[in-house]
Protein backbone atom coordinates (compact mmCIF):
# COMPACT_ATOMS: atom_id res chain seq x y z
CA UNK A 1 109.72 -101.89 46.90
CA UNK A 2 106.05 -100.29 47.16
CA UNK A 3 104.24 -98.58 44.41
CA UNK A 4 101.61 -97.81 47.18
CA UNK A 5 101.70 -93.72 47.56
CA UNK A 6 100.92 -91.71 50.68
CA UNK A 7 98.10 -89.69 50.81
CA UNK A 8 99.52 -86.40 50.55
CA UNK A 9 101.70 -87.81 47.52
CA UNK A 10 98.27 -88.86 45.89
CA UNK A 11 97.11 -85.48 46.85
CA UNK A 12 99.87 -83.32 45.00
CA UNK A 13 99.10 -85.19 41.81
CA UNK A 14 95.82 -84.86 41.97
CA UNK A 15 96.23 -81.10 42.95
CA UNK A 16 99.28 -81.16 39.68
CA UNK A 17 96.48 -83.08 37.40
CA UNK A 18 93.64 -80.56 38.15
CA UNK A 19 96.20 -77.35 37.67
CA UNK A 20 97.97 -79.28 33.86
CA UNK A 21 94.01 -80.12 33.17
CA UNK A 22 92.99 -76.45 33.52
CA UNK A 23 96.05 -75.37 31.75
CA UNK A 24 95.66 -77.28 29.03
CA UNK A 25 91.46 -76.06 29.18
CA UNK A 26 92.45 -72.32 28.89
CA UNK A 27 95.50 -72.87 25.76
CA UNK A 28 92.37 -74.97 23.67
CA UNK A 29 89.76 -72.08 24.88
CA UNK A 30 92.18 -69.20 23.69
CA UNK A 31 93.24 -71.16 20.24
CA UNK A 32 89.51 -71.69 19.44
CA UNK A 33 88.98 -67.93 20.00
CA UNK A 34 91.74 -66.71 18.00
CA UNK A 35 90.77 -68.67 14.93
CA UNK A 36 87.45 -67.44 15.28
CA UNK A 37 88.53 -63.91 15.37
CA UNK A 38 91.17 -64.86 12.15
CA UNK A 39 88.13 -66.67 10.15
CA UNK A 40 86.02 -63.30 11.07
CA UNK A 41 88.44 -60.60 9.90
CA UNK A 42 89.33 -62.84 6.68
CA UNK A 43 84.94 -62.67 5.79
């Protein structure tokens, strides 16, 4: 058996990667916001 992937198959990952890496971007982005806007309201 081959662990050797086609093209297109190394393509969706990549395509999966970028889409989970951006995900994952926007939920950090959003939780650093929010406890901004907590710490703010609590000064």
């Amino acid at each position: 058996m081959s662990n050797e992937h086609t093209e297109q198959e190394k393509e969706a990952m990549k395509e999966e990667d970028s889409k989970l890496d951006s995900i994952a971007a926007v939920v950090i982005i959003l939780s650093l916001l929010a406890m901004a806007v907590f710490w703010v309201s609590n000064q």
